[in-house]
C-alpha atoms as a PDB file:
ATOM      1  CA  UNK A   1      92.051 140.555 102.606  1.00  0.00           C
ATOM      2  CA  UNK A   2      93.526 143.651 103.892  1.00  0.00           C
ATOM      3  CA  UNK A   3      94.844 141.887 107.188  1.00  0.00           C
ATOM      4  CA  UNK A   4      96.270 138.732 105.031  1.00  0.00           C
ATOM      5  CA  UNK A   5      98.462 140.884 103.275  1.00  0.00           C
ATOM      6  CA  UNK A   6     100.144 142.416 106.057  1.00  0.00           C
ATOM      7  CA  UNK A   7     100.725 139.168 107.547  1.00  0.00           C
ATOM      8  CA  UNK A   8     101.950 138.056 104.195  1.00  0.00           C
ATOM      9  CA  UNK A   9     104.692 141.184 103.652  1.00  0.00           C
ATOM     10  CA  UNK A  10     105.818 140.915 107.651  1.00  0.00           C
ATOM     11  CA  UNK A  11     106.764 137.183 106.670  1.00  0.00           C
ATOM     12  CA  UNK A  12     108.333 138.231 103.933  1.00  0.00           C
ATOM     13  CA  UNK A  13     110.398 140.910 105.733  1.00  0.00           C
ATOM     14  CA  UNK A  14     111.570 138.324 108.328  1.00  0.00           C
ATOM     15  CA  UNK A  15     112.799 135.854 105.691  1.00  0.00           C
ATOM     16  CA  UNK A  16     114.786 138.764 103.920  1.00  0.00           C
ATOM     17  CA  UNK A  17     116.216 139.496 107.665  1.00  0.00           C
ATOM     18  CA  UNK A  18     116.859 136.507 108.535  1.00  0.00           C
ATOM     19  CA  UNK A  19     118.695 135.615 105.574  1.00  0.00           C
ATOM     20  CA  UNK A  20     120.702 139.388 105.216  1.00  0.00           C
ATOM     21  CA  UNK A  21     121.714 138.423 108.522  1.00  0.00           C
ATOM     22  CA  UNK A  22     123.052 135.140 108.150  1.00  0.00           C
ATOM     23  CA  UNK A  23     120.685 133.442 111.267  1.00  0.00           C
ATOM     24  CA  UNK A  24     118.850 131.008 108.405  1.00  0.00           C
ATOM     25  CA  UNK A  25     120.320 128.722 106.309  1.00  0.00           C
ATOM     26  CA  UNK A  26     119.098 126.396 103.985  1.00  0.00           C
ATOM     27  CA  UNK A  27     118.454 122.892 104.836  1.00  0.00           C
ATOM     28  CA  UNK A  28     118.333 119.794 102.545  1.00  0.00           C
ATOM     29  CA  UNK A  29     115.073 117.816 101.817  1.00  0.00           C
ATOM     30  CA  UNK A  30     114.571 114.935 103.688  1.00  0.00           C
ATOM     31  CA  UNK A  31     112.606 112.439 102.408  1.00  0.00           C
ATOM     32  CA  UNK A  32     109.818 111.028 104.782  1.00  0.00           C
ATOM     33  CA  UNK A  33     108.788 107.392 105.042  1.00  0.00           C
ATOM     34  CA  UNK A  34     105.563 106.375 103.309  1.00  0.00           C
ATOM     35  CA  UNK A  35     104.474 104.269 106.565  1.00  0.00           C
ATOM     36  CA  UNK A  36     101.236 103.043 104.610  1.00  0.00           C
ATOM     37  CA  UNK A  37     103.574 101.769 102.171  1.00  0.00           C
ATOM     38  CA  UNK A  38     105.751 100.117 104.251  1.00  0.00           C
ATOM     39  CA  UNK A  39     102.744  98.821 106.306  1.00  0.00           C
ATOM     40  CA  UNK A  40     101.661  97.490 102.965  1.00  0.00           C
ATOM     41  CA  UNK A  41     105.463  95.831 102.094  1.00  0.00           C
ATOM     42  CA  UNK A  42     105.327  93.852 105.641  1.00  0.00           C
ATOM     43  CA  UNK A  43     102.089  92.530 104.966  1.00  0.00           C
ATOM     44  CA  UNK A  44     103.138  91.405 101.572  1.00  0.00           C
ATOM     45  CA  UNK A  45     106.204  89.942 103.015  1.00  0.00           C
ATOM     46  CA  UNK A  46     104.081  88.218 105.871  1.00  0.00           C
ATOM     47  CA  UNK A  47     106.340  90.484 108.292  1.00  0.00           C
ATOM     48  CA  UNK A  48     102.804  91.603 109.999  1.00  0.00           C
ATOM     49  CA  UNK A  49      99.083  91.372 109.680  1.00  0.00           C
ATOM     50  CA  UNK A  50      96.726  93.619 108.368  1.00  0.00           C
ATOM     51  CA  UNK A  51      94.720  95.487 110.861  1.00  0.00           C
ATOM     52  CA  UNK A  52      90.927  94.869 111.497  1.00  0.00           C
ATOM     53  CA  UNK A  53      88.640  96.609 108.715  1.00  0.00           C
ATOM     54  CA  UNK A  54      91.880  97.884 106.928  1.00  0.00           C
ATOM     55  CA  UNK A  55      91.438  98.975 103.209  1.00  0.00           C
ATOM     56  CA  UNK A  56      94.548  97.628 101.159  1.00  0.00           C
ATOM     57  CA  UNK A  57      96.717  99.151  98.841  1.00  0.00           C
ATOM     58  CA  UNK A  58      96.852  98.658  95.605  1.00  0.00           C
ATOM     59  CA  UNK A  59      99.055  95.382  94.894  1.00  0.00           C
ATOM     60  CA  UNK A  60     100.591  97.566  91.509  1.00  0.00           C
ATOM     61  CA  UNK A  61     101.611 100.156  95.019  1.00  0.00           C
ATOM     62  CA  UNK A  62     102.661  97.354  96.504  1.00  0.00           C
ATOM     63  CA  UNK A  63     104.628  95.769  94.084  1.00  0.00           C
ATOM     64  CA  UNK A  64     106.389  98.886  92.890  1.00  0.00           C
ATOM     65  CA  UNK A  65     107.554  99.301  96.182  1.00  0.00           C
ATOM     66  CA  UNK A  66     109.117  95.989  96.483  1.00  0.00           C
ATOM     67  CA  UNK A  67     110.820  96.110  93.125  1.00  0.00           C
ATOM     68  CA  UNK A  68     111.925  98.949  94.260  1.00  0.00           C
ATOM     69  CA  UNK A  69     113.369  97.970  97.511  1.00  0.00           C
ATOM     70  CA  UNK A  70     114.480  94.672  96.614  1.00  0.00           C
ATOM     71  CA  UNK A  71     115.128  95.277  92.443  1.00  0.00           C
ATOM     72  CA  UNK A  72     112.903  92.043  91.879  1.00  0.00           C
ATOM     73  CA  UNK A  73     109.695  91.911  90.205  1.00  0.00           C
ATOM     74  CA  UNK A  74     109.904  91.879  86.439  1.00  0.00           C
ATOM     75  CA  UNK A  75     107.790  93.705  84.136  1.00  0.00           C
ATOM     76  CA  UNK A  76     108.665  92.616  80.409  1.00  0.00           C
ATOM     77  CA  UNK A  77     108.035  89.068  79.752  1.00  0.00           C
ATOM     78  CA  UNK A  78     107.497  88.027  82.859  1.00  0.00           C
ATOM     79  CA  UNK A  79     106.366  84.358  83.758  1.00  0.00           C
ATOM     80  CA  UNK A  80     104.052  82.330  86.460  1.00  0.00           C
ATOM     81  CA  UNK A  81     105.599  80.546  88.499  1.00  0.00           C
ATOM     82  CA  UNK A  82     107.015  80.143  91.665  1.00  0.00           C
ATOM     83  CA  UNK A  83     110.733  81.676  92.494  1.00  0.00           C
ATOM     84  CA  UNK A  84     112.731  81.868  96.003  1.00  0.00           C
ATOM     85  CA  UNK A  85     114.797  84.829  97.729  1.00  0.00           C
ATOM     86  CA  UNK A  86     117.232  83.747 100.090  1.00  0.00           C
ATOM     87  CA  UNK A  87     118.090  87.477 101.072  1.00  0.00           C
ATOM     88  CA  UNK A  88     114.369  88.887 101.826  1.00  0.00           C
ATOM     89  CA  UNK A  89     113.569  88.787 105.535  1.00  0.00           C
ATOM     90  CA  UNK A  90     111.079  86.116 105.788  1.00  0.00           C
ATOM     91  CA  UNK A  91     109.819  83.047 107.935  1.00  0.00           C
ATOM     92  CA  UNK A  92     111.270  79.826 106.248  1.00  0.00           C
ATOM     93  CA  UNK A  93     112.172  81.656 103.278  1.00  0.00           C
ATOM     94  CA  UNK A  94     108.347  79.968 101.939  1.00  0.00           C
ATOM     95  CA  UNK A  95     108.317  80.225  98.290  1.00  0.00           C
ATOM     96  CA  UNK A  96     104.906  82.224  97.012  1.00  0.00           C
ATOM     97  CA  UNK A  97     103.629  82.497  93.607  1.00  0.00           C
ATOM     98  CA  UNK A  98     103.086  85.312  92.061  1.00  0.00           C
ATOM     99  CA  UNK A  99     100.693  85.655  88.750  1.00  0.00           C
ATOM    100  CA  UNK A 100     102.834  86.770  85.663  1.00  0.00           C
ATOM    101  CA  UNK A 101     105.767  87.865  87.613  1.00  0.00           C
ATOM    102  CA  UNK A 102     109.103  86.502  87.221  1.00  0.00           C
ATOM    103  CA  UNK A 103     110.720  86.757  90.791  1.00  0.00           C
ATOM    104  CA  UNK A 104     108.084  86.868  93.533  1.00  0.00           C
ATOM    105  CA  UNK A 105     108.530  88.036  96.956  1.00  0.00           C
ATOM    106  CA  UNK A 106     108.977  85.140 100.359  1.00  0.00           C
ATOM    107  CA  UNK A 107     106.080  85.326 103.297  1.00  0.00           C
ATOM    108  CA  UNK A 108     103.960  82.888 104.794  1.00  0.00           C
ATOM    109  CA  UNK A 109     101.931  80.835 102.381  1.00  0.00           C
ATOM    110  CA  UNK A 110      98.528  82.820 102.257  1.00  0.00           C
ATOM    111  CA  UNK A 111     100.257  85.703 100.126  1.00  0.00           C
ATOM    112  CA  UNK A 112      99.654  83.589  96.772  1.00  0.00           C
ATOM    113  CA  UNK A 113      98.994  86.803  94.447  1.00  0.00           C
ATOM    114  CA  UNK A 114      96.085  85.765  92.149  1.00  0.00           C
ATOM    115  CA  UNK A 115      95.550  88.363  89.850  1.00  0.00           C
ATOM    116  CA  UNK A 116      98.671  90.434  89.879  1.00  0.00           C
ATOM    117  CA  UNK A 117     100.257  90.427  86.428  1.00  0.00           C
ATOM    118  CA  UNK A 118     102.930  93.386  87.181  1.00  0.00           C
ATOM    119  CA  UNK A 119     101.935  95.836  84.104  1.00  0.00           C
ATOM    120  CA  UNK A 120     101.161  98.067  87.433  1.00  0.00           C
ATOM    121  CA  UNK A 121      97.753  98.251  85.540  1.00  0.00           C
ATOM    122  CA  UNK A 122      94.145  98.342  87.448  1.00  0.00           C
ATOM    123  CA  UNK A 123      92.533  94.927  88.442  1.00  0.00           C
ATOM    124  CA  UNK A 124      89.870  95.762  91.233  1.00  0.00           C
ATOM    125  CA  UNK A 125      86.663  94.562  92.578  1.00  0.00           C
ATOM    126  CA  UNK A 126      87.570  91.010  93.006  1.00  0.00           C
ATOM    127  CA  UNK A 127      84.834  88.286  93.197  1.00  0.00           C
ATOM    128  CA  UNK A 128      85.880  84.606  93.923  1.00  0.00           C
ATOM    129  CA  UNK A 129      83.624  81.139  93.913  1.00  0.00           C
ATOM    130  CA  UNK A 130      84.557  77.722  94.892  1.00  0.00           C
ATOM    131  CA  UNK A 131      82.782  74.639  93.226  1.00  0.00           C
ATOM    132  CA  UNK A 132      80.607  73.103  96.056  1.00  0.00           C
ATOM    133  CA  UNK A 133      81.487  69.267  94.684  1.00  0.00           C
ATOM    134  CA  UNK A 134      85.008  69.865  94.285  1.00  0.00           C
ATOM    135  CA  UNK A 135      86.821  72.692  96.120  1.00  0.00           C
ATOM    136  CA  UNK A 136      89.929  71.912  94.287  1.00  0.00           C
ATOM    137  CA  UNK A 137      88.170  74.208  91.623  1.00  0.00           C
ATOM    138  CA  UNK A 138      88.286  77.839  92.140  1.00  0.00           C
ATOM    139  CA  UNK A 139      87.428  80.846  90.176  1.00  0.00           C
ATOM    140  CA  UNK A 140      88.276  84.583  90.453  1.00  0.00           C
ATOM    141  CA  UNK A 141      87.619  87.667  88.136  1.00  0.00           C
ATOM    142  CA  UNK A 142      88.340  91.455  88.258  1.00  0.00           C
ATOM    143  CA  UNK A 143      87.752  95.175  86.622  1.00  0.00           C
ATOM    144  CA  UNK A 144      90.783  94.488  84.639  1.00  0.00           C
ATOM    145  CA  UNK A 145      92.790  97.299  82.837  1.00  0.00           C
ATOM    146  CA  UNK A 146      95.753  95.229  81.602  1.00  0.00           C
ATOM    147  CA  UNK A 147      94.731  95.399  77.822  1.00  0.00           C
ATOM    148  CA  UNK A 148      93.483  99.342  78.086  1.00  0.00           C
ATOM    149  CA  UNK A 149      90.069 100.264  78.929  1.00  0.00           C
ATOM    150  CA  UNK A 150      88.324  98.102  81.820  1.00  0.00           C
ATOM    151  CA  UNK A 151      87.295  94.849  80.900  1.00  0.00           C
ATOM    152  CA  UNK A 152      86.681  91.847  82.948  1.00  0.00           C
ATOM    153  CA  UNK A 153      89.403  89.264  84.054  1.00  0.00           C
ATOM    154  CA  UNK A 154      88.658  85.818  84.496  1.00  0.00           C
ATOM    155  CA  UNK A 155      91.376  83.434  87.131  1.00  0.00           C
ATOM    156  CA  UNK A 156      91.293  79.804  87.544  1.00  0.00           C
ATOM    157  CA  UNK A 157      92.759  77.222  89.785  1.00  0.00           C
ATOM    158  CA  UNK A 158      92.203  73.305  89.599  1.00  0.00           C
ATOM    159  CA  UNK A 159      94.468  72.759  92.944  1.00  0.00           C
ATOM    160  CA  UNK A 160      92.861  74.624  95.387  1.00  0.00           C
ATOM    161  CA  UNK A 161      94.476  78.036  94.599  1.00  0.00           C
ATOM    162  CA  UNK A 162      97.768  76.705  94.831  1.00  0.00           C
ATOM    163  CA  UNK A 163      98.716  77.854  90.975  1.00  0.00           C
ATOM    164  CA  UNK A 164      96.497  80.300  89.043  1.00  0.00           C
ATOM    165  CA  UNK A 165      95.647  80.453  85.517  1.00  0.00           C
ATOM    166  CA  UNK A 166      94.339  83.808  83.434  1.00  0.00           C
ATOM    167  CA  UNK A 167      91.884  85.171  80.643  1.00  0.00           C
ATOM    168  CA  UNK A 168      89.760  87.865  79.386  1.00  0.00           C
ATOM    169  CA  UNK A 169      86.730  86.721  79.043  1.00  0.00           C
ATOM    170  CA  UNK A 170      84.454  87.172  75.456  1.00  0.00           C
ATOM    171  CA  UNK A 171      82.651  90.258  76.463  1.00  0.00           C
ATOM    172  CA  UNK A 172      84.939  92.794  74.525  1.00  0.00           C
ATOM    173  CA  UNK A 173      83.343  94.916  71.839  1.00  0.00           C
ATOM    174  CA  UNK A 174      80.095  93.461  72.803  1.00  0.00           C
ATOM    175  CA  UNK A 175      77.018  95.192  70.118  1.00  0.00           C
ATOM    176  CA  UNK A 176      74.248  96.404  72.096  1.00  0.00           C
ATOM    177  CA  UNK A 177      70.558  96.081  71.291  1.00  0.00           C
ATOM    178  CA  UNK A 178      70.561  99.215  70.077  1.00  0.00           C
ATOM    179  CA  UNK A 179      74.184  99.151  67.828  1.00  0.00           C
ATOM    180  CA  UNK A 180      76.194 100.860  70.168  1.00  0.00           C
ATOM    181  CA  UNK A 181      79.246  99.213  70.726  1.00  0.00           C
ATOM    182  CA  UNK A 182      80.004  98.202  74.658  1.00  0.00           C
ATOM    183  CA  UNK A 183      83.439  99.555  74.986  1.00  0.00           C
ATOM    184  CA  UNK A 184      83.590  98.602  79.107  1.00  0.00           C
ATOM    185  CA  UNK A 185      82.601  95.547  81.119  1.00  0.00           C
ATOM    186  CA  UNK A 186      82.808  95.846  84.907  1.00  0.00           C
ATOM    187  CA  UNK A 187      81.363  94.303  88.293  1.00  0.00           C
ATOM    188  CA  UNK A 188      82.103  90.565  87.465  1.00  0.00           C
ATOM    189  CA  UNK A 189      80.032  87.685  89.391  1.00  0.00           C
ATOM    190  CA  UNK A 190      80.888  84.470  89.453  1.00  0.00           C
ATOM    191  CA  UNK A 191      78.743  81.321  90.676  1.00  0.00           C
ATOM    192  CA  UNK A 192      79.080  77.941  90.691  1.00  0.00           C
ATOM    193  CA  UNK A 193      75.975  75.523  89.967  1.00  0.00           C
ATOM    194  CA  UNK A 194      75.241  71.767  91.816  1.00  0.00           C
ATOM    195  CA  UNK A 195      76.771  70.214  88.239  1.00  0.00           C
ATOM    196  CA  UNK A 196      79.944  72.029  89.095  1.00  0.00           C
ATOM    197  CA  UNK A 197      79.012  73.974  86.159  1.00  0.00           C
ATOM    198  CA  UNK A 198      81.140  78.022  86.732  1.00  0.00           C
ATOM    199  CA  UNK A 199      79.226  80.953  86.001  1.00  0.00           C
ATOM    200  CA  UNK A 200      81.179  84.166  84.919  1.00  0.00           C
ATOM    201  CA  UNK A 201      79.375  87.271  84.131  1.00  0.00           C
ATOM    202  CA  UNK A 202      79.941  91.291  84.260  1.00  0.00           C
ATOM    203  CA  UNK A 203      77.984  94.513  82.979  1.00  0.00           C
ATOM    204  CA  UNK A 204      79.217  95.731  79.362  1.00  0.00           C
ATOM    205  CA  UNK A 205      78.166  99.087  78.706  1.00  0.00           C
ATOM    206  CA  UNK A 206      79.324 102.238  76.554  1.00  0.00           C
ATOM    207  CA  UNK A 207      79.984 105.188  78.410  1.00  0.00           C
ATOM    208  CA  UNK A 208      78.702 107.326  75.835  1.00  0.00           C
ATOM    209  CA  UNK A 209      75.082 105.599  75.250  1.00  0.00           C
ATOM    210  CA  UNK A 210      71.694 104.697  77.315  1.00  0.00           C
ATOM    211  CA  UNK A 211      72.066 100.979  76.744  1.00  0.00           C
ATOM    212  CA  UNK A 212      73.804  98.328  78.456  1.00  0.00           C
ATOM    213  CA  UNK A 213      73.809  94.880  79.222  1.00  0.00           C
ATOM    214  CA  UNK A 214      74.685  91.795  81.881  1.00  0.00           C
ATOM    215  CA  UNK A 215      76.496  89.586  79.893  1.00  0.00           C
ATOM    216  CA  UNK A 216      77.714  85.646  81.115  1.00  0.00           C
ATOM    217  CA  UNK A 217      79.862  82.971  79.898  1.00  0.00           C
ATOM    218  CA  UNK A 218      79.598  79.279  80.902  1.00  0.00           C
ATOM    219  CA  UNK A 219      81.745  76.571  81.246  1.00  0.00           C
ATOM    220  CA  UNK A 220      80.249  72.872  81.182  1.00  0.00           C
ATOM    221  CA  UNK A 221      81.299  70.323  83.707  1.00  0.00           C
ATOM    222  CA  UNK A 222      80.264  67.335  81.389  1.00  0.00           C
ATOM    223  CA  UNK A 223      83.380  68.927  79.020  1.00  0.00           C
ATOM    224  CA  UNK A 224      86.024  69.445  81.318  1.00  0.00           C
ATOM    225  CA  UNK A 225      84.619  72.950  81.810  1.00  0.00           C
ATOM    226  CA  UNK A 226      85.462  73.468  84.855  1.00  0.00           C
END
């Protein structure tokens, strides 16, 4: 302790030196490049490819980068649908849908964004299925934030991902055996059955109680369920 101060009140002497003697000057902030971000930004863009085993950023990162880059990517009332930049630096300038954001950023056509809705909040641990008798079907879910506290997203496609649909599914305010009130739902799973009939299910729990429960919804082929 003894030996740290020293070392602390000679650096401090130097400063006061240096500046009394007019041999340091003050130099402006620079700001450095986020290179994961901009890592992230090309992929996005379909500039480059992601590396082997790499963990992704966030798409809320992501996106908050572009709008900030480009000025795109509405927040408030922002629509599906798909939307074309002629001034973003892309192959083709290929048009690429976006979910629940009004502009949407150009890259090669396997960037179709299925469950980013632009609020910048969570949607993680993504599950997907495709139904074995007709792979035009498709279904996704996520931990999904956008409403508050994590719930469970549900995302649909009938054209082989090519446009996505969205819902939360009936699992909020769930009552528990034992009268708590599940106030979460996470870790969705989603399965299709021979019938075409889609599976969609995810753990409901309250954070303050014991119980908890596995909780899934089914849609029914015969119906037009799926």
């Amino acid at each position: 302790m003894k030996l740290q101060r020293i070392g602390v009140g000679v650096l401090a002497l130097v400063l006061v030196m240096g500046v009394m003697s007019g041999t340091m000057t003050s130099q402006p902030i620079v700001p450095q490049t986020n290179l994961a971000l901009e890592h992230a930004i090309g992929i996005a863009l379909g500039q480059v490819g992601p590396k082997p085993h790499e963990q992704m950023l966030s798409s809320g990162v992501v996106q908050a980068g572009l709008h900030a880059r480009y000025g795109e990517g509405a927040l408030a009332g922002a629509t599906r649908g798909p939307a074309r930049h002629s001034g973003l630096p892309s192959p083709n300038n290929v048009a690429i849908r976006a979910l629940s954001c009004a502009n949407v950023f150009t890259g090669q056509f396997n960037n179709i964004r299925v469950n980013q809705e632009c609020s910048f909040r969570r949607q993680a641990e993504e599950q997907i299925a495709v139904d074995p008798r007709d792979p035009t079907h498709v279904i996704a879910g996520q931990n999904d934030s956008r409403i508050g506290y994590n719930k469970c997203g549900i995302d649909y496609s009938f054209d082989q991902g090519q446009h996505w649909g969205d819902q939360l599914p009936p699992f909020s305010q769930y009552v528990l055996k034992d009268g708590h009130t599940a106030d979460a739902a996470s870790d969705p799973n989603i399965v299709f059955d021979s019938q075409s009939n889609a599976y969609f299910g995810c753990v409901v729990f309250d954070v303050f109680a014991a119980a908890n429960g596995v909780v899934v919804t089914k849609s029914n082929a015969a119906f037009g369920g799926t």
